[in-house]
Protein backbone atom coordinates (compact mmCIF):
# COMPACT_ATOMS: atom_id res chain seq x y z
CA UNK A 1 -3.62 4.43 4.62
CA UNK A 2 -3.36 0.70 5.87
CA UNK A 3 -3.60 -1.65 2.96
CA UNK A 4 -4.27 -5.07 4.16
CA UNK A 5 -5.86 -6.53 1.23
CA UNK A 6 -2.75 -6.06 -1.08
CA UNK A 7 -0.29 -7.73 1.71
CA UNK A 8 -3.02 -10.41 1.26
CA UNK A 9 -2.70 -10.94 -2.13
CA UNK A 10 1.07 -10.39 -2.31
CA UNK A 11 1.29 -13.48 0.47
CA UNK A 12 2.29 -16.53 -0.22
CA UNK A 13 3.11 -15.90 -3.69
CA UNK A 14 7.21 -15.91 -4.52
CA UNK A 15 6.43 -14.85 -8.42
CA UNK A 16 7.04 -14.45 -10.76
CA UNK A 17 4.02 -11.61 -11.22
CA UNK A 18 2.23 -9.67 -13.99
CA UNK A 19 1.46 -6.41 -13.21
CA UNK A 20 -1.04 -4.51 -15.81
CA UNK A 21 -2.53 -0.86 -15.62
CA UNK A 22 -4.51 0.39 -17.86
CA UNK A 23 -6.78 3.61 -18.45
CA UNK A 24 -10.61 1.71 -18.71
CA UNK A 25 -12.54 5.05 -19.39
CA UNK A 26 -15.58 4.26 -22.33
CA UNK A 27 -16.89 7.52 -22.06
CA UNK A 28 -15.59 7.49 -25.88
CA UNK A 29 -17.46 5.94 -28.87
CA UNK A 30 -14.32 4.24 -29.91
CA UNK A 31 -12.90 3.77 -26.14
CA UNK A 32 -13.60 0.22 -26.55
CA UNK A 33 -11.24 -0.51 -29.34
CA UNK A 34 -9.01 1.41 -28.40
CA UNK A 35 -8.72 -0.27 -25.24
CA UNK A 36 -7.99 -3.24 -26.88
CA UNK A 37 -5.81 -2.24 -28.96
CA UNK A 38 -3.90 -0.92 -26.45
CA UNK A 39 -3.55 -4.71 -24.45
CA UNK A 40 -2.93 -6.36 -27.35
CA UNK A 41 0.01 -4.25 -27.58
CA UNK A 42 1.15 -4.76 -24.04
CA UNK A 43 0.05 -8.77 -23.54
CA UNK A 44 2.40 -9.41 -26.85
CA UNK A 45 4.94 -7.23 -24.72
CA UNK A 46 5.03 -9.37 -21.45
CA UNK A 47 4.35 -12.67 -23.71
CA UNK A 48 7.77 -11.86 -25.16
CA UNK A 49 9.16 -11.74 -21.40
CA UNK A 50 7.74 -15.14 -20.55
CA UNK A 51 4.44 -14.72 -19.25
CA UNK A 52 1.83 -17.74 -19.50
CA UNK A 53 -0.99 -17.70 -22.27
CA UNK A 54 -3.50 -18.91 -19.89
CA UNK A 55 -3.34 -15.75 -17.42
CA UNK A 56 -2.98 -13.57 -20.29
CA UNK A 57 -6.39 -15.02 -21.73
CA UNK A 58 -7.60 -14.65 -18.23
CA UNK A 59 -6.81 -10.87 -17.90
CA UNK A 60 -8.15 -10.12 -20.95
CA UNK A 61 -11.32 -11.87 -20.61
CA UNK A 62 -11.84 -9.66 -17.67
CA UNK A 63 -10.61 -6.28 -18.93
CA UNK A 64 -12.33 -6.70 -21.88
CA UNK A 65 -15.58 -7.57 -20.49
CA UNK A 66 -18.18 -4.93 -20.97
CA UNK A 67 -17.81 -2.90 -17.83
CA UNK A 68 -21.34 -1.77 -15.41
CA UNK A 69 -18.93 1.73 -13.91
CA UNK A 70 -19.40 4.93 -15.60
CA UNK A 71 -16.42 8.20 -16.03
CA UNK A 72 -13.36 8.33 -16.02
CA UNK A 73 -11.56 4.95 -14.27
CA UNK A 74 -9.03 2.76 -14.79
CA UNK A 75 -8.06 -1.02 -13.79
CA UNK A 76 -4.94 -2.37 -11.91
CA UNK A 77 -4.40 -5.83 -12.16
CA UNK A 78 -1.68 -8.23 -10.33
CA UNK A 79 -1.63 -12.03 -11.13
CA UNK A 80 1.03 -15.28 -11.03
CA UNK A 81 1.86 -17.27 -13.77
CA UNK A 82 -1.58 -19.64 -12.66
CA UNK A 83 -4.14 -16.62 -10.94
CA UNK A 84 -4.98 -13.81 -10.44
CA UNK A 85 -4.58 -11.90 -6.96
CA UNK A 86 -5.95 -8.15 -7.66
CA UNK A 87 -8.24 -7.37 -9.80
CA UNK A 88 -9.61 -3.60 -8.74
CA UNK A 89 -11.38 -0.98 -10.27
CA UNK A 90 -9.20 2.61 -9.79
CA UNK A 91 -11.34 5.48 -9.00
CA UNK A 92 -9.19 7.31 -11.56
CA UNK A 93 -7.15 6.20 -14.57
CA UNK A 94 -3.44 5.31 -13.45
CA UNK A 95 -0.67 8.21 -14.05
CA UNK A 96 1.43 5.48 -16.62
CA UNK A 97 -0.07 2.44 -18.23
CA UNK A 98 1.97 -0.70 -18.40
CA UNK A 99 1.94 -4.18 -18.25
CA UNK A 100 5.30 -5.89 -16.35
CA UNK A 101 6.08 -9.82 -16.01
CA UNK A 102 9.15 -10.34 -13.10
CA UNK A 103 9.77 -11.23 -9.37
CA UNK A 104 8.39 -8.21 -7.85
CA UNK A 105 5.02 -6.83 -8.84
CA UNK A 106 5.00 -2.95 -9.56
CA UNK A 107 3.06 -1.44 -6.91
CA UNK A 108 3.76 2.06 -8.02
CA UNK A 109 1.35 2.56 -10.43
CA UNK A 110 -1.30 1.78 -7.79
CA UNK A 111 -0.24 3.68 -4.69
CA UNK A 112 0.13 6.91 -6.61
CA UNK A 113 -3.96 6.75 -6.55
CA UNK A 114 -4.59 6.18 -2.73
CA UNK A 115 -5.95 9.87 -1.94
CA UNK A 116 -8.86 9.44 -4.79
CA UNK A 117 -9.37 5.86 -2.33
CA UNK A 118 -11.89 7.53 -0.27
CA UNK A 119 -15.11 5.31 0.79
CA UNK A 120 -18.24 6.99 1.23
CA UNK A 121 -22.08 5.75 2.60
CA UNK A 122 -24.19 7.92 0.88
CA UNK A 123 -27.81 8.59 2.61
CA UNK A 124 -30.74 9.17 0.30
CA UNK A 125 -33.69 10.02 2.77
CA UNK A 126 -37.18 10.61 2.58
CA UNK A 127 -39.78 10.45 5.32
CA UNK A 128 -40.82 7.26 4.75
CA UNK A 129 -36.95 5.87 4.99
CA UNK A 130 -33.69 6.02 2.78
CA UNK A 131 -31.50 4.32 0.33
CA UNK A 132 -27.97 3.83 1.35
CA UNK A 133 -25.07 3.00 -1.17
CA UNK A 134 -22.02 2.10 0.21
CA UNK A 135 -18.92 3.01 -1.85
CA UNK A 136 -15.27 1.44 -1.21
CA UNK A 137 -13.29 2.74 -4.48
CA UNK A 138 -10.00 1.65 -2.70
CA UNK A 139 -11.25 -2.14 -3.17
CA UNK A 140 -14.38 -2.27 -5.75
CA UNK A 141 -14.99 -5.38 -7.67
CA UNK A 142 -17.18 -5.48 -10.47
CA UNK A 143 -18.49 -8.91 -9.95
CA UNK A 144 -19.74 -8.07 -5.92
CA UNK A 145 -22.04 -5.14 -7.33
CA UNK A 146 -23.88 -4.85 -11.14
CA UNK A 147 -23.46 -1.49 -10.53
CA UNK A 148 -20.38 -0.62 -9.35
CA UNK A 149 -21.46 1.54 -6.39
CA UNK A 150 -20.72 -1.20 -3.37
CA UNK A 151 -23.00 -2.79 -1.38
CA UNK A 152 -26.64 -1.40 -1.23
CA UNK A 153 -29.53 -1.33 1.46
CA UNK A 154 -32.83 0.26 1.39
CA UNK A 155 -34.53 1.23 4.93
CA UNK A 156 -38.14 1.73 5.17
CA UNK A 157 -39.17 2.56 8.83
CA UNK A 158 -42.87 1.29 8.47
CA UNK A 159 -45.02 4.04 9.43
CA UNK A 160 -46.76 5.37 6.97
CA UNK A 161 -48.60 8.23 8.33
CA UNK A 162 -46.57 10.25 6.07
CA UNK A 163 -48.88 13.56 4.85
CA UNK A 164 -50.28 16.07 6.89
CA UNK A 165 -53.76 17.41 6.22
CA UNK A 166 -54.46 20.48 4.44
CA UNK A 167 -57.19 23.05 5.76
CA UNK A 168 -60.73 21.77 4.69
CA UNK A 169 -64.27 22.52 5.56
CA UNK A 170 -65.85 22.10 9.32
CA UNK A 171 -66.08 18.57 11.13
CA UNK A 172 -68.86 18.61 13.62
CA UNK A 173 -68.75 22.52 13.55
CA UNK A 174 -65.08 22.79 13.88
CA UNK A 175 -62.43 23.75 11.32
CA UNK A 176 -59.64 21.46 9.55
CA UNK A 177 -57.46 22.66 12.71
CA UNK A 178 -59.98 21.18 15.04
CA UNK A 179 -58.52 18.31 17.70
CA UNK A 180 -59.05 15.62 14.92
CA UNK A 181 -56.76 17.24 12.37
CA UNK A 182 -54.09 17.84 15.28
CA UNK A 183 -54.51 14.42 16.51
CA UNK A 184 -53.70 13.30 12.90
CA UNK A 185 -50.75 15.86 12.24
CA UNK A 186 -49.30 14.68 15.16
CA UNK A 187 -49.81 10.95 14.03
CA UNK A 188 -48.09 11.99 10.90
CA UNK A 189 -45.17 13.98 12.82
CA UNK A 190 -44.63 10.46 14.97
CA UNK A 191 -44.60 8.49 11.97
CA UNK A 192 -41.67 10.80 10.59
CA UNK A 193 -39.49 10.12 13.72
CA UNK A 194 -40.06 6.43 13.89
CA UNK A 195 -38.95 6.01 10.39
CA UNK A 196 -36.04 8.46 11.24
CA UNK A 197 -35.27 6.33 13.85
CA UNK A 198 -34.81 3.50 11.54
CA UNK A 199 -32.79 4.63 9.06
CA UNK A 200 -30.27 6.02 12.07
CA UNK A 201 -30.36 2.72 13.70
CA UNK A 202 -29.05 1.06 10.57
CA UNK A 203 -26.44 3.96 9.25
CA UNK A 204 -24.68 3.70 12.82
CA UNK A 205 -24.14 -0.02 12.56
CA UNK A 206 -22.91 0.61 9.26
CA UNK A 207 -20.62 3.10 9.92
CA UNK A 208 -19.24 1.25 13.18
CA UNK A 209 -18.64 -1.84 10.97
CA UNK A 210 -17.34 -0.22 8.06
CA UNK A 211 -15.85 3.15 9.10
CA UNK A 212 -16.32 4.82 5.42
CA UNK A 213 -14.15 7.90 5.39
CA UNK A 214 -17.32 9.97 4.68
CA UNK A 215 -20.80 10.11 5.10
CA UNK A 216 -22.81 11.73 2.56
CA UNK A 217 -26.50 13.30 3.26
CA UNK A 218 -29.23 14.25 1.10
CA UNK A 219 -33.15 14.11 0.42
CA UNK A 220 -35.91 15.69 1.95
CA UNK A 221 -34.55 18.27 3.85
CA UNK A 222 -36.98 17.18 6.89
CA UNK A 223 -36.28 13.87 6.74
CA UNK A 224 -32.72 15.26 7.36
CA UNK A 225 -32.92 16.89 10.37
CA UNK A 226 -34.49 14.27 12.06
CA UNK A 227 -31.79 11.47 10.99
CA UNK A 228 -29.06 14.22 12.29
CA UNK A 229 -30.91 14.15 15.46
CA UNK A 230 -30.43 9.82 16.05
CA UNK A 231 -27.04 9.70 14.64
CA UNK A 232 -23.97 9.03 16.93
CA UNK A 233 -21.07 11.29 17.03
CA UNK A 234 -19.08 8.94 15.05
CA UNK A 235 -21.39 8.72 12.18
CA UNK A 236 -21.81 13.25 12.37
CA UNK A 237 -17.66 13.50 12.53
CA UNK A 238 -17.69 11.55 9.09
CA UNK A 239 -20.87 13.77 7.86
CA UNK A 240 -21.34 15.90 4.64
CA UNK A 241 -24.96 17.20 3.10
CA UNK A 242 -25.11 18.07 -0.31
CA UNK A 243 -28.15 19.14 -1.47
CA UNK A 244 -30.02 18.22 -4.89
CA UNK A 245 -30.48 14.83 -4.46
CA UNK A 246 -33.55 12.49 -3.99
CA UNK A 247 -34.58 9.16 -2.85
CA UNK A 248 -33.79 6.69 -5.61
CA UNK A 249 -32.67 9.19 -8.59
CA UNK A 250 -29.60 11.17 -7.18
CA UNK A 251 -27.04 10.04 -9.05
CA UNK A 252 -28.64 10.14 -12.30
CA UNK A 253 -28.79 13.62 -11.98
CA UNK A 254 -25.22 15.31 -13.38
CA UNK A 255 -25.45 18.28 -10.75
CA UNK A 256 -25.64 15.93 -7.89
CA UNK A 257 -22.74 13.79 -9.27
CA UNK A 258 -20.92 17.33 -9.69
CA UNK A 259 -21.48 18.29 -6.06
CA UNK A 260 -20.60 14.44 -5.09
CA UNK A 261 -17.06 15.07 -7.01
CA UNK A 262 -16.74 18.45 -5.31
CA UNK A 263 -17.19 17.51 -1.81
CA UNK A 264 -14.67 14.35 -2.24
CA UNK A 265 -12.23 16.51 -3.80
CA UNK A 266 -12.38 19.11 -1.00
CA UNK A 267 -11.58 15.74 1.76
CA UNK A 268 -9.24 14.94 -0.70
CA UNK A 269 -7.27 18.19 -0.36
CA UNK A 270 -7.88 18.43 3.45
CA UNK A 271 -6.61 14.94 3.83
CA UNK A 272 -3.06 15.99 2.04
CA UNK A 273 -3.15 19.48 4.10
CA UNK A 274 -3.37 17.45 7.18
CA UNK A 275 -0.96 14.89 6.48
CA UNK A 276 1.56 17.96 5.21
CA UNK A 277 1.13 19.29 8.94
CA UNK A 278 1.60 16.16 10.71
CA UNK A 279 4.50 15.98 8.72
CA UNK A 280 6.14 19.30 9.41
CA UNK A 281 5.51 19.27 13.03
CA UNK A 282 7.28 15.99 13.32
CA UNK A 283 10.13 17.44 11.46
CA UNK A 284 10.81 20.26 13.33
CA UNK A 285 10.69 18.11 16.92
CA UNK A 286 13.08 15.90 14.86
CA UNK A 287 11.40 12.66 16.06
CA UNK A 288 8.56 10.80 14.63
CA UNK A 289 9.27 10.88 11.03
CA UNK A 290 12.22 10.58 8.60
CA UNK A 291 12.47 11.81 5.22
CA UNK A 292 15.01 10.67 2.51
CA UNK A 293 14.80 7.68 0.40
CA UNK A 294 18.46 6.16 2.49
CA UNK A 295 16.76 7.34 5.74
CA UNK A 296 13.39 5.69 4.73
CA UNK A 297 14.96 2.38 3.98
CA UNK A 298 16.80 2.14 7.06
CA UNK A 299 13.45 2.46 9.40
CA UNK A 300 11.38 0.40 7.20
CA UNK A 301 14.74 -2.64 7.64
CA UNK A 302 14.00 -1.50 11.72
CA UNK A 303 10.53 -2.14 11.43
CA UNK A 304 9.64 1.41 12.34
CA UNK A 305 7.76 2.37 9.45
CA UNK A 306 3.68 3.29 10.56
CA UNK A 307 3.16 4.85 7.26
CA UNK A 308 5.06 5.88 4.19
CA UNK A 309 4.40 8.86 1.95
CA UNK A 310 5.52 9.98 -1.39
CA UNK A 311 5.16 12.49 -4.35
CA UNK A 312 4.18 11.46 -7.13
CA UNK A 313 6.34 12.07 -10.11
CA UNK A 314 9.12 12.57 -7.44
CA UNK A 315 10.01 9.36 -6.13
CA UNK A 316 13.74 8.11 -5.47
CA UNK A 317 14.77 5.35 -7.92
CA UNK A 318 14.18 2.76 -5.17
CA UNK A 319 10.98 3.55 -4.42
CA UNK A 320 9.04 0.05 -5.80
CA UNK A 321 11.45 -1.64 -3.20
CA UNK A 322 10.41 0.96 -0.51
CA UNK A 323 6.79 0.33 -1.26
CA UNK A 324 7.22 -3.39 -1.01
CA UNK A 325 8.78 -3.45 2.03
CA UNK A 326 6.03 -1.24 3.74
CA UNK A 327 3.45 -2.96 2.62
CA UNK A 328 5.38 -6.53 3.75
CA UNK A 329 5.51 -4.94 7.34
CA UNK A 330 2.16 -3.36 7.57
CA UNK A 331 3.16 -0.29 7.35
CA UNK A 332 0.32 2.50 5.83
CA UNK A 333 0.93 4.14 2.32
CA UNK A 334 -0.38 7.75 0.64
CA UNK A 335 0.46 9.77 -2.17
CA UNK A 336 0.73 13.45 -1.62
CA UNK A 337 0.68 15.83 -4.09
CA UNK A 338 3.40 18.67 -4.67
CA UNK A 339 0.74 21.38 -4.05
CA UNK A 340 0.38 20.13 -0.68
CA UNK A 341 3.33 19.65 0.49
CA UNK A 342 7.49 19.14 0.12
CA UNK A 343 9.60 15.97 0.92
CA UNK A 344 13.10 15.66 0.78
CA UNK A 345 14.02 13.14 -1.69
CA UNK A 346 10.38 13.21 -2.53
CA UNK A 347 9.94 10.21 0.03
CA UNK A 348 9.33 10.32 3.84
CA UNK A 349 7.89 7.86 6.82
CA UNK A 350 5.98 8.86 9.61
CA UNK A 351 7.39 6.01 12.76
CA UNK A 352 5.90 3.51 15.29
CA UNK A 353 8.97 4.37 17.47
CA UNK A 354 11.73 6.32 17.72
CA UNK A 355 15.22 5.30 19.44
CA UNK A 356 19.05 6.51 19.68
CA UNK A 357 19.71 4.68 16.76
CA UNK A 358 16.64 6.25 14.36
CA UNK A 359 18.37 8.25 11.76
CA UNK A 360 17.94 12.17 11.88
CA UNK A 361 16.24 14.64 9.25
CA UNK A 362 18.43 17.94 10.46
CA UNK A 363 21.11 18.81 8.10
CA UNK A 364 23.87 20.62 10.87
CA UNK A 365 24.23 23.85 10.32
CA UNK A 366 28.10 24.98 10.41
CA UNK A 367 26.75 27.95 12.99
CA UNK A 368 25.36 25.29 15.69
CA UNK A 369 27.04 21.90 15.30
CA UNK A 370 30.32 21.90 16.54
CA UNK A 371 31.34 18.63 14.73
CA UNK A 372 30.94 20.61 11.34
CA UNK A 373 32.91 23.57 13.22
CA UNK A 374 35.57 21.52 14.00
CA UNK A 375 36.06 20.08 10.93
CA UNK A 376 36.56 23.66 9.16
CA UNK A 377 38.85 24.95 12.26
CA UNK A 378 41.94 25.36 10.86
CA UNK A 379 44.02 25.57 14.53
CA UNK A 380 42.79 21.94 15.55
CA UNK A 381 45.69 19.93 16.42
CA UNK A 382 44.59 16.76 14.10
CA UNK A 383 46.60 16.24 11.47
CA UNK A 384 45.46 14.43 7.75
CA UNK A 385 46.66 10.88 7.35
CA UNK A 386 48.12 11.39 4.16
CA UNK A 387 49.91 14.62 6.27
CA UNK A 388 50.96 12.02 9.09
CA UNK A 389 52.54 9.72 6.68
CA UNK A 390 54.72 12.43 4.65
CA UNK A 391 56.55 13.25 8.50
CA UNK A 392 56.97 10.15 8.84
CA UNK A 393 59.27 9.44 5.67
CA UNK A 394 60.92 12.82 6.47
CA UNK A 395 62.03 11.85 9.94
């Protein structure tokens, strides 16, 4: 996952930084004071080390602040000793809370959480148009949205021919099915793909500007197949229906927030599957990825890092400096789980290029590398140094 926005806030900026992360949830009567309770404890912490008063008041004006984003989240927060650079929402509470003031932000805290950083467009349609929410959890900001869902759009196509009759009585001797009610059904059907129409016309400019990792369907179940039948093949790759939702109300409803959880949690785990196959293949070609927290610090010094992965809860003791450096070269970064998937040294690096002097992954075997033969033969004619320099004083 290419993370642009924190090289942008890490540039131009030599430190010293605070770093805070903190567990936000209120879903608790006494969340709240706990909360602060909890930054008091750390902003006395990194006031000791020699951070400024005025960014601490700063931070805590904001974390503080009565938030407008529901369940369980959590609040990463990087700053200088005059601003603040990040200030994100986390889609889920960070795996540690701390608050750090020196050189080098801590970046760790917040890249353990990129496979919950999944954006989504979700489609509420009826036949008369849709509601779209747009949802970047990777980069929210509480002050862009008083909701905390993104960017919003409703689409109304115009036509409102929207019901079709029901059988009545005769009209000039003919029944409710007579040319006039087909004339108007048909009216009605016309009105339905015009609006369709509209609502497909805006979610593929949407998606082609904003490329959300998934596109979310639901509404009248109608209305749906006629949007599937305008939407481009980019916008249907990315698309998901869950069903139980309606125009304007779906996510007040908990079973359509349950099935919205489910279905991100199943990309989730297909996300880490994939990346876990990409990474296997690679290492048993031997080229294309590295794995080993020496081996991954000697690409990323190349430049050769495209994207660096890590477990969680396994990382090598270097692994803030790793992190650093990818993000400092543009290189991508994702957490992978342990269920998903194994790394040597719990690190690896997938690479832009691959030359004679890119380190290898295979361990020799002592069967098929004759180096490690040879250095078990005992027949070869080499002799130790310390060996060479005891004939010597003999002769």
């Amino acid at each position: 996952m290419k993370l642009p926005w924190l090289k942008s806030a890490l540039e131009n900026n030599d430190g010293p930084f605070l770093s805070v992360y903190l567990d936000t949830t209120r879903t608790d009567p006494t969340a709240a004071s706990e909360l602060e309770t909890r930054w008091q404890q750390f902003r006395s912490q990194v006031a000791e080390e020699g951070a400024p008063r005025a960014i601490l008041d700063e931070i805590e004006e904001s974390i503080l602040r009565q938030p407008s984003i529901g369940g369980r989240h959590g609040r990463a927060i990087l700053a200088t000793d005059s601003e603040i650079v990040l200030d994100r929402v986390l889609p889920v509470p960070p795996h540690q809370e701390l608050a750090h003031w020196g050189d080098r932000p801590k970046l760790l805290p917040l890249l353990q959480l990129t496979p919950y950083a999944v954006s989504q467009l979700l489609i509420e349609v009826d036949r008369a148009g849709a509601d779209l929410h747009l949802r970047a959890p990777e980069d929210p900001n509480l002050s862009k949205s008083a909701n905390g869902r993104g960017d919003e759009l409703t689409v109304d196509g115009g036509h409102d021919e929207l019901h079709k009759t029901r059988s009545s009585g005769a009209d000039s001797g003919h029944s409710g099915h007579g040319w006039r009610s087909d004339n108007f059904e048909a009216r009605v059907e016309d009105s339905w793909e015009r609006n369709a129409e509209a609502v497909a016309e805006a979610v593929n400019k949407l998606v082609a500007e904003r490329k959300p990792h998934m596109v979310l369907l639901t509404g009248d179940v109608r209305a749906q197949g006629l949007l599937k039948a305008e939407l481009k093949r980019e916008v249907l790759d990315r698309l998901v229906t869950l069903s139980g939702g309606t125009r304007g109300v779906s996510l007040e409803r908990d079973s359509f927030r349950e099935e919205l959880a489910k279905a991100t949690q199943e990309y989730i785990d297909n996300s880490q599957r994939e990346l876990d196959e990409r990474f296997q293949e690679t290492q048993g070609r031997d080229i294309g990825s590295v794995s080993g927290g020496a081996r991954v610090a000697e690409v990323l010094q190349r430049g050769q890092v495209d994207e660096l992965i890590f477990i969680p809860g396994q990382e090598p003791e270097n692994i803030e400096e790793l992190l650093y450096q990818a993000i400092q070269t543009d290189a991508g970064v994702y957490a992978v789980d342990d269920e998903f998937t194994e790394l040597p040294g719990g690190v690896a690096a997938f690479l832009r290029w691959d030359d004679d002097a890119t380190p290898s992954s295979q361990v020799p075997s002592m069967s098929n590398d004759p180096r490690r033969e040879r250095a078990v033969d005992p027949d070869r004619d080499e002799v130790s140094p310390r060996q060479a320099e005891e004939e010597k004083l003999r002769s």
